[in-house]
N, C-alpha and C. Protein backbone atom coordinates (compact mmCIF):
# COMPACT_ATOMS: atom_id res chain seq x y z
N UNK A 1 0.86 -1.18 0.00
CA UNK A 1 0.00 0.00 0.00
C UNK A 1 0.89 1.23 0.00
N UNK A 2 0.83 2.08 -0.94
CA UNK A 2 1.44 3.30 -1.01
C UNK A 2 0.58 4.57 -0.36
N UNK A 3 0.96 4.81 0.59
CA UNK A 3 -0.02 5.95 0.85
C UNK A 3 1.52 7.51 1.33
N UNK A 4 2.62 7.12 1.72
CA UNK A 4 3.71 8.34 1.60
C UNK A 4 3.07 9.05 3.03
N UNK A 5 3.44 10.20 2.88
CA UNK A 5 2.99 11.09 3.99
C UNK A 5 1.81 11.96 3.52
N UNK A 6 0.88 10.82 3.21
CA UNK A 6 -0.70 11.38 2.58
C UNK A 6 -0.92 11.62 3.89
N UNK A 7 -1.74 13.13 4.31
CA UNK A 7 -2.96 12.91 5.26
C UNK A 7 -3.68 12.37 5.67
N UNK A 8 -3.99 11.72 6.83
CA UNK A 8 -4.93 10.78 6.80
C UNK A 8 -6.23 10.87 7.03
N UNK A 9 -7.39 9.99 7.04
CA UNK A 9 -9.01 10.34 7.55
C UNK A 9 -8.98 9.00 8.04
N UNK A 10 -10.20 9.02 8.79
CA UNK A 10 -10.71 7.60 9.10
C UNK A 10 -10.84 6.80 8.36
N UNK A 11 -11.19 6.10 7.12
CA UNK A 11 -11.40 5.69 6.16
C UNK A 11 -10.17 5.18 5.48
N UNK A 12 -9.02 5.36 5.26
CA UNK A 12 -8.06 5.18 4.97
C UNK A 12 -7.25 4.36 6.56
N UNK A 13 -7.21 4.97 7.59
CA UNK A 13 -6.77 4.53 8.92
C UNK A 13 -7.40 3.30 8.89
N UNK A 14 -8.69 2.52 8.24
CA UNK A 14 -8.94 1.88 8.27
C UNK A 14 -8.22 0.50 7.75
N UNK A 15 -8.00 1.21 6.48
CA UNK A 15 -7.46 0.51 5.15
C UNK A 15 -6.21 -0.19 5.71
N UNK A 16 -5.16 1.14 6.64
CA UNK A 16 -4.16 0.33 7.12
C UNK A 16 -4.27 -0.27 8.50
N UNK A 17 -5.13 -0.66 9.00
CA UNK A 17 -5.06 -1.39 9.71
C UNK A 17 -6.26 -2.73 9.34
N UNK A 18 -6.39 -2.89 8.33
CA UNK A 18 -6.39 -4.03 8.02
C UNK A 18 -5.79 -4.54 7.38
N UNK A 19 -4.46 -3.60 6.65
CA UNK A 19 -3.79 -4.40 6.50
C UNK A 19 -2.21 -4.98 7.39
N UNK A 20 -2.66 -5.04 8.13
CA UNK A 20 -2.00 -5.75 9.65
C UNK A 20 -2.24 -7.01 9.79
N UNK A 21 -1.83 -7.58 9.47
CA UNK A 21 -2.14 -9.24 10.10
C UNK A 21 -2.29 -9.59 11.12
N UNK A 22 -1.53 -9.22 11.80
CA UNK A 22 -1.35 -9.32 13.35
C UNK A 22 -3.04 -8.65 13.96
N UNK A 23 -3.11 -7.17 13.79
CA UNK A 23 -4.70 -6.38 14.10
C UNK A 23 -6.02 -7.45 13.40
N UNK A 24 -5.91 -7.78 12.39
CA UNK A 24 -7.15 -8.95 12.23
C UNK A 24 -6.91 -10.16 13.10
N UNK A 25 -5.94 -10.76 13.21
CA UNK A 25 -5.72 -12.13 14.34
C UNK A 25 -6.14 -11.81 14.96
N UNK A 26 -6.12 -10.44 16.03
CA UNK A 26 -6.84 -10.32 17.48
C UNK A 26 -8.14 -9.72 17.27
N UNK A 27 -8.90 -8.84 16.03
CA UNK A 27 -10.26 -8.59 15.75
C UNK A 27 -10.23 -6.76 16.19
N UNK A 28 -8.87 -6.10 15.96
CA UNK A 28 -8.87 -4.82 16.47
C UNK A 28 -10.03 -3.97 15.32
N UNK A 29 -10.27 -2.92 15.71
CA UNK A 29 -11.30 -1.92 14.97
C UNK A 29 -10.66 -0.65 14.94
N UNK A 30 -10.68 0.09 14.47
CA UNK A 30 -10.23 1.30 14.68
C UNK A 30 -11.99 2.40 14.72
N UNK A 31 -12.19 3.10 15.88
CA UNK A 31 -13.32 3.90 16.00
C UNK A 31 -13.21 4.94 16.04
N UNK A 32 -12.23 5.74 16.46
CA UNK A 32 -12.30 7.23 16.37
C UNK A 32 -10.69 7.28 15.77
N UNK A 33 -10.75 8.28 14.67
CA UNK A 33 -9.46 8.99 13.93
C UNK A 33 -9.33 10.39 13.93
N UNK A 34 -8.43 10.76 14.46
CA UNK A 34 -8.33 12.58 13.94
C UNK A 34 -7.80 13.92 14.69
N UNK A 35 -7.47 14.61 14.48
CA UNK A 35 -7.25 15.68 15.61
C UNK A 35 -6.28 15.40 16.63
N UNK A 36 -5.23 14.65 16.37
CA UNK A 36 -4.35 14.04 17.20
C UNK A 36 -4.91 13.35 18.52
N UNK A 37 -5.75 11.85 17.92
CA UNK A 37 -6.20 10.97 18.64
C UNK A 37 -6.53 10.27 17.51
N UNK A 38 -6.74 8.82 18.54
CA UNK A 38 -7.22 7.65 18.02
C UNK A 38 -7.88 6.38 18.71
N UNK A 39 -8.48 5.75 19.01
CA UNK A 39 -9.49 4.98 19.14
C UNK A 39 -9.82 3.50 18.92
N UNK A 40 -8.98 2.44 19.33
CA UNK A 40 -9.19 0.75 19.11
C UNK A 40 -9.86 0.38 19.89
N UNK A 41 -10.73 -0.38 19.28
CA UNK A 41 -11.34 -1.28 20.02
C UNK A 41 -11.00 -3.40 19.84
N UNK A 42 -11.08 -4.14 20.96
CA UNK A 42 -10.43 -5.32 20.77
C UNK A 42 -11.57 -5.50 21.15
N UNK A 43 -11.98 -6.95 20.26
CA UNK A 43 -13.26 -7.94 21.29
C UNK A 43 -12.58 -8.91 21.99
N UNK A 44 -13.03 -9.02 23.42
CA UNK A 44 -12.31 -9.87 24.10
C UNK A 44 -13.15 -11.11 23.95
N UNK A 45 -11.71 -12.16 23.64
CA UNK A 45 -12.32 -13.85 24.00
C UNK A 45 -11.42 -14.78 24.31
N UNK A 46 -11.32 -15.59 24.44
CA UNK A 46 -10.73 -16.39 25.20
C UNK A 46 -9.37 -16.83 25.12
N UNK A 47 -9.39 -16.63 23.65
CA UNK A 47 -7.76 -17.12 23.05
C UNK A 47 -6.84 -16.09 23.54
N UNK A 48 -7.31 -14.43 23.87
CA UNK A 48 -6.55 -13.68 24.18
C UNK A 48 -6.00 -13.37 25.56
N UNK A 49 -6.49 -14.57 26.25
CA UNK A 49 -6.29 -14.72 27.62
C UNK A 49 -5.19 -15.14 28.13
N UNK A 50 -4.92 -15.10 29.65
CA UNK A 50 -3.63 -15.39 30.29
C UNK A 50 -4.55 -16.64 31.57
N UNK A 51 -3.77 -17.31 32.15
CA UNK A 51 -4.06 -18.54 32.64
C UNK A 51 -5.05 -18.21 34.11
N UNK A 52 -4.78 -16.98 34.44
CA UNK A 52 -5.85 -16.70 35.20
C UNK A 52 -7.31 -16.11 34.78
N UNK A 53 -7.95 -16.28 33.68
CA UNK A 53 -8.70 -15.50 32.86
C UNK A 53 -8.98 -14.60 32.08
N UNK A 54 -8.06 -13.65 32.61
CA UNK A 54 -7.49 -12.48 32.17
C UNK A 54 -7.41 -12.17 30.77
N UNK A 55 -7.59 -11.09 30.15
CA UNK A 55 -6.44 -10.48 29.03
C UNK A 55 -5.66 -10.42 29.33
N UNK A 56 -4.24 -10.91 28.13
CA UNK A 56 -2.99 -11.21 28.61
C UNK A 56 -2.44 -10.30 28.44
N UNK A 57 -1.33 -9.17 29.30
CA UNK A 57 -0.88 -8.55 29.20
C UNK A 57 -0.20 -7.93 27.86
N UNK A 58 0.15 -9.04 27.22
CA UNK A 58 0.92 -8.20 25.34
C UNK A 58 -0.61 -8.29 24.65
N UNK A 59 -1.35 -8.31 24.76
CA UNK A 59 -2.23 -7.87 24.46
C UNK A 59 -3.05 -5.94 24.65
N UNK A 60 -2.87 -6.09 25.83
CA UNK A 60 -2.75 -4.60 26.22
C UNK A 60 -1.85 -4.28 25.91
N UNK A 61 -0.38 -4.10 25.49
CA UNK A 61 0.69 -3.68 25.19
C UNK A 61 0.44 -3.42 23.74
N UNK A 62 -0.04 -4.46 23.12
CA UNK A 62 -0.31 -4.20 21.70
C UNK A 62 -1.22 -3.14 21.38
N UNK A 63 -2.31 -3.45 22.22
CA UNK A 63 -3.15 -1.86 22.12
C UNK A 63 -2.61 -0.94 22.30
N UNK A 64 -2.04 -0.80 23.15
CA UNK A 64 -1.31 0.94 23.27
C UNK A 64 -0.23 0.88 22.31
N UNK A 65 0.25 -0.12 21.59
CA UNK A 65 1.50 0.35 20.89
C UNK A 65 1.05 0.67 19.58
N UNK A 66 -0.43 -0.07 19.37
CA UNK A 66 -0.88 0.54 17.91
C UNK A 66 -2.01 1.99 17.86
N UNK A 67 -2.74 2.09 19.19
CA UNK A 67 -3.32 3.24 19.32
C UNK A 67 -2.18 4.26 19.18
N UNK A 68 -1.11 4.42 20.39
CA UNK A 68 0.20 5.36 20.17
C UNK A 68 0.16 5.88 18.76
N UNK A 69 0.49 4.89 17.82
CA UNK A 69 1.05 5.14 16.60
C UNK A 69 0.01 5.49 15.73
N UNK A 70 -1.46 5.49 15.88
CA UNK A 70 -2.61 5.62 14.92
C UNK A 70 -2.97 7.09 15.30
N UNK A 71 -2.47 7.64 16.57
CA UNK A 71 -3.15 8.80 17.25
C UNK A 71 -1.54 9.67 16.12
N UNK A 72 -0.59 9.07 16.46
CA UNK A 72 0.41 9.84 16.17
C UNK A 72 0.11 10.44 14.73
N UNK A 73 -0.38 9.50 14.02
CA UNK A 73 -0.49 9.95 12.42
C UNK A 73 -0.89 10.64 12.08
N UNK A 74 -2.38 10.88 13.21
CA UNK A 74 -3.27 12.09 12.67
C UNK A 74 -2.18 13.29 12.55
N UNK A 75 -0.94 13.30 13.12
CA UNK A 75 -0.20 14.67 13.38
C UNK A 75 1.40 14.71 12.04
N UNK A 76 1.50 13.33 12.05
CA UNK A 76 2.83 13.11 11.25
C UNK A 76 2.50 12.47 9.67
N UNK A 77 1.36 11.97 9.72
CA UNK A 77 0.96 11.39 8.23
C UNK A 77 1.12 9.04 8.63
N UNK A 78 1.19 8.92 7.49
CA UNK A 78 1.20 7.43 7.44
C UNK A 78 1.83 6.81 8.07
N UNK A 79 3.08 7.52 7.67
CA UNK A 79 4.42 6.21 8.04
C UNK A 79 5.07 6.64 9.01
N UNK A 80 4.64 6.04 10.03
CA UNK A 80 4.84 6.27 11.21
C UNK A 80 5.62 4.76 11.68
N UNK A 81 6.33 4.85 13.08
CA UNK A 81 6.38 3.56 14.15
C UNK A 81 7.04 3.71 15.09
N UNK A 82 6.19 3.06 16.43
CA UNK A 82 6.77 3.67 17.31
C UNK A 82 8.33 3.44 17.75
N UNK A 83 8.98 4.68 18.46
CA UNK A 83 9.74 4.17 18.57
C UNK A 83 10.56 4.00 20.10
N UNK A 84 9.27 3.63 21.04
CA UNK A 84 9.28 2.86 22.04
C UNK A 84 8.31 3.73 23.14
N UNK A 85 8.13 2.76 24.37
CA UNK A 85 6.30 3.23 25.23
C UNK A 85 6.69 2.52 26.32
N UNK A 86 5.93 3.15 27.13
CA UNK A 86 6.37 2.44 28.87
C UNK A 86 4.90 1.78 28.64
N UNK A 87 4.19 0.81 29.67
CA UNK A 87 2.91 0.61 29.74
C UNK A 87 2.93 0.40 31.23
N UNK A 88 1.93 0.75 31.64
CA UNK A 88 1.91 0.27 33.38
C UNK A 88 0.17 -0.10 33.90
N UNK A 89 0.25 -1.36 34.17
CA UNK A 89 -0.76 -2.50 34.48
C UNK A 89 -1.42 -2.08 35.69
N UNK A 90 -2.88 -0.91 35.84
CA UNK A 90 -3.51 -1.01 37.10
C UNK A 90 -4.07 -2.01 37.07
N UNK A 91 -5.02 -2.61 36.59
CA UNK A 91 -6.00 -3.78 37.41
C UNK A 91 -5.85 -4.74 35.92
N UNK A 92 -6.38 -6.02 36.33
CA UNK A 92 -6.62 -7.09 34.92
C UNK A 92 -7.81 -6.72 34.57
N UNK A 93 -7.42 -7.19 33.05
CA UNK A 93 -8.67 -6.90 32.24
C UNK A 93 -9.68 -7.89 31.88
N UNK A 94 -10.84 -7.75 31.97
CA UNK A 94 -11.96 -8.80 31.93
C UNK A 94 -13.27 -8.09 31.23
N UNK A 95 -14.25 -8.88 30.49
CA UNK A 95 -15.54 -8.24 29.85
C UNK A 95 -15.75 -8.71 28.65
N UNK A 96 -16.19 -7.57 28.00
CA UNK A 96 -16.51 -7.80 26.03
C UNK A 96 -15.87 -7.39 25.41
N UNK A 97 -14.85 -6.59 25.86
CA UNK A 97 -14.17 -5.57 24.89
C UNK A 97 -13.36 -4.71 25.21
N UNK A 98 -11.75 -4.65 25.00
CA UNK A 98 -11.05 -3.23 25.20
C UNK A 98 -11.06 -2.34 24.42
N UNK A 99 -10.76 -0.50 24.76
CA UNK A 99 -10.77 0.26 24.20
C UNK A 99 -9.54 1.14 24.52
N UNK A 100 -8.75 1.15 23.72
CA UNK A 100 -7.20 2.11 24.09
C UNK A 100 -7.72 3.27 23.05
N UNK A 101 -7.43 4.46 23.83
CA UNK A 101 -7.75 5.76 23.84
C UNK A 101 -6.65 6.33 23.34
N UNK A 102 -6.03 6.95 22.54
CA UNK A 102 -5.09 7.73 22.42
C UNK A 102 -4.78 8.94 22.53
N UNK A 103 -4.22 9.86 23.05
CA UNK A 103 -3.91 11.08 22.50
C UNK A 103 -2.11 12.01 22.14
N UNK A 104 -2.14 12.79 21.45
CA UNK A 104 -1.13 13.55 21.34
C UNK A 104 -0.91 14.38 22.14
N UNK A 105 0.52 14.37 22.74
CA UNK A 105 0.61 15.20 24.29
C UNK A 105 1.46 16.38 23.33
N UNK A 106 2.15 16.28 22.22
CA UNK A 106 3.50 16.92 21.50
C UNK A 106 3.97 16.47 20.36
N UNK A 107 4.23 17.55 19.51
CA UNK A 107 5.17 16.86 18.73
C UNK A 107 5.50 17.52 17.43
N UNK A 108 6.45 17.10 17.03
CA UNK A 108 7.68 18.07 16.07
C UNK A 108 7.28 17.57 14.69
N UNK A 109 7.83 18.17 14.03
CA UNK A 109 7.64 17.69 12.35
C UNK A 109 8.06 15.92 12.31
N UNK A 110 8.36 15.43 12.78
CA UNK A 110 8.91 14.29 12.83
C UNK A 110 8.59 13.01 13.67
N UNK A 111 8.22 13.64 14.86
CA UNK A 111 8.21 13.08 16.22
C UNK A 111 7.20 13.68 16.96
N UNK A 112 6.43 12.25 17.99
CA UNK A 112 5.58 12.79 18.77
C UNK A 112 5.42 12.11 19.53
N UNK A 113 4.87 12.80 21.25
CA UNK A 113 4.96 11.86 21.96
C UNK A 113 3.21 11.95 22.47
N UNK A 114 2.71 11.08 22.54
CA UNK A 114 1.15 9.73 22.72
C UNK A 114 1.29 9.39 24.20
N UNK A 115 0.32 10.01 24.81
CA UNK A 115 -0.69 8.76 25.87
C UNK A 115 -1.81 8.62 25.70
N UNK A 116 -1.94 7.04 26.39
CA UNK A 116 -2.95 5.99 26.24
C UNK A 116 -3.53 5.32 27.35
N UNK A 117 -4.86 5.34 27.14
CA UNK A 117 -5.40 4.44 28.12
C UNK A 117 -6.31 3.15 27.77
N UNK A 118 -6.04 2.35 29.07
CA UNK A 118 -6.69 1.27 28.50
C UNK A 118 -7.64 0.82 28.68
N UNK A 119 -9.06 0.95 28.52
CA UNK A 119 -10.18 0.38 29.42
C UNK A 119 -10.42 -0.58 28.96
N UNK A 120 -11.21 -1.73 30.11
CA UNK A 120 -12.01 -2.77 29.80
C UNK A 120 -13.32 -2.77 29.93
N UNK A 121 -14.36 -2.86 29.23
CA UNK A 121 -15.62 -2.51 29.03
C UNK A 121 -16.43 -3.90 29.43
N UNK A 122 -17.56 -3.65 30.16
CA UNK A 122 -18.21 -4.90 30.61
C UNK A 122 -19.39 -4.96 29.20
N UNK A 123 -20.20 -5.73 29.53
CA UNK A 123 -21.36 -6.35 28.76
C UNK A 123 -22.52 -4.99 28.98
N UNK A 124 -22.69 -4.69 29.64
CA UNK A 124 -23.59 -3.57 30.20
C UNK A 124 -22.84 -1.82 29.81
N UNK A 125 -21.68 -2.04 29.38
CA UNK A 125 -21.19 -0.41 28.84
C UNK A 125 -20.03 0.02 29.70
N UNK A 126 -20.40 -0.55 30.97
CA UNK A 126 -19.18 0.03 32.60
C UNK A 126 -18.05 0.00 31.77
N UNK A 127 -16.94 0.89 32.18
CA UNK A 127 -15.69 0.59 31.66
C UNK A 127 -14.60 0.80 32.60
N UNK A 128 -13.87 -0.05 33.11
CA UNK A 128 -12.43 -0.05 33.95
C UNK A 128 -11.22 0.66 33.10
N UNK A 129 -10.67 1.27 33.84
CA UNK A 129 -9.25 1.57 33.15
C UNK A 129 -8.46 0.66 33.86
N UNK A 130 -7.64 0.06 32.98
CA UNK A 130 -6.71 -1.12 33.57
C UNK A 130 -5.27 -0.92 33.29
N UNK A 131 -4.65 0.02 32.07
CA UNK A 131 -3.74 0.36 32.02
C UNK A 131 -3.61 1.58 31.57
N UNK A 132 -2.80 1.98 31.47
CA UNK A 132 -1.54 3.29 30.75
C UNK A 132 -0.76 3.54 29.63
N UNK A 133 -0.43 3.92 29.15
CA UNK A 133 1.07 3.80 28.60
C UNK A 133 1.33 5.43 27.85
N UNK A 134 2.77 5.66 27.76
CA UNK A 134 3.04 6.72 27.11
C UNK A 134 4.22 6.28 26.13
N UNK A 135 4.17 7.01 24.71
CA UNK A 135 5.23 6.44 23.96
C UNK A 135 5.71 7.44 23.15
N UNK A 136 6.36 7.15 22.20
CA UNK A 136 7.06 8.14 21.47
C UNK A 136 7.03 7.61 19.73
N UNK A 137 6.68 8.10 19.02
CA UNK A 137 6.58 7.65 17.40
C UNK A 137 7.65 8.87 16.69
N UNK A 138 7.95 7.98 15.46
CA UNK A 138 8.73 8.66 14.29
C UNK A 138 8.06 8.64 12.89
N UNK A 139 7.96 9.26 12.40
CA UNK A 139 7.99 9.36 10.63
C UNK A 139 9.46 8.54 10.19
N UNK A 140 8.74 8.18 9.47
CA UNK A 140 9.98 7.45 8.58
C UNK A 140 9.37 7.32 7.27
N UNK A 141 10.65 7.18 6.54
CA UNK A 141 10.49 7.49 5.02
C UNK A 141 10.89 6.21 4.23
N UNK A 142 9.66 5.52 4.61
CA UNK A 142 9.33 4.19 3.59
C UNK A 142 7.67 3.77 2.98
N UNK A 143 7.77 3.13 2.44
CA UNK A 143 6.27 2.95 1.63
C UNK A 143 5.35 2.11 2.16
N UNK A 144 4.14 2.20 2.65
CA UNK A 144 3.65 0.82 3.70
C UNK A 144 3.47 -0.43 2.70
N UNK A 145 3.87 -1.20 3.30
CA UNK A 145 4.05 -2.81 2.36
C UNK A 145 4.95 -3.24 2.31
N UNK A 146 5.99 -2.24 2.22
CA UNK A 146 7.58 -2.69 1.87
C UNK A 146 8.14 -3.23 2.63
N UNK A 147 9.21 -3.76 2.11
CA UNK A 147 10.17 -5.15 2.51
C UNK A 147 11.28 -4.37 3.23
């Protein structure tokens, strides 16, 4: 997919995150794009679990490392990745569904730095925040697809 340092919209944010292999294996969505933020949602089920019931922790990690970088774009364009995020684990996650929140705290023609939160949403709407994370993304100057 060639998209360069096109602007992005929702609609396109879409495009690349399906084409993620990894984001369809776990069933991610992308719901809100724009304005330096961004918006995943995961359906939780069972495979994504850890031995106590749980969502397994790189699971939440993965959310914030791809919200980070989807919020970042709205500010830097496409080709983005991060280029590294703390995450910090308040409570386990349990329900129907996570939602990592993104936003843009800063950032330079190049670089920006993203926090994220992580809620877990019950069956009824309630939503826990269970984690954190703050990270840092780059522009880089390659073509999405490429080798």
């Amino acid at each position: 997919m060639t998209v360069g340092t096109t602007a992005l919209h929702l609609d396109l944010a879409k495009q690349i995150l399906t084409a993620q292999p990894f984001a369809n294996l776990v069933g991610t969505e992308i719901t809100r794009f724009g304005d330096g933020a961004a918006t995943l949602v995961i359906p939780i089920r069972q495979e994504l679990g850890q031995q106590f019931g749980f969502v397994h922790g790189g699971v939440l990690a993965y959310a914030a490392d791809n919200a980070l970088t989807f919020a970042a774009g709205t500010v830097l364009g496409a080709n983005v990745l991060t280029g590294g995020f703390t995450i910090t684990y308040l409570r386990p996650a349990s329900g129907v569904r996570l939602r990592a929140e993104a936003s843009v705290t800063g950032s330079t023609r190049r670089q920006a730095v993203v926090s994220c939160e992580i809620y877990a949403e019950s069956e009824d709407g309630d939503a826990v925040l269970c984690a954190v994370a703050q990270g840092t993304t780059r522009s880089v100057e390659r073509e999405l697809g490429g080798a």
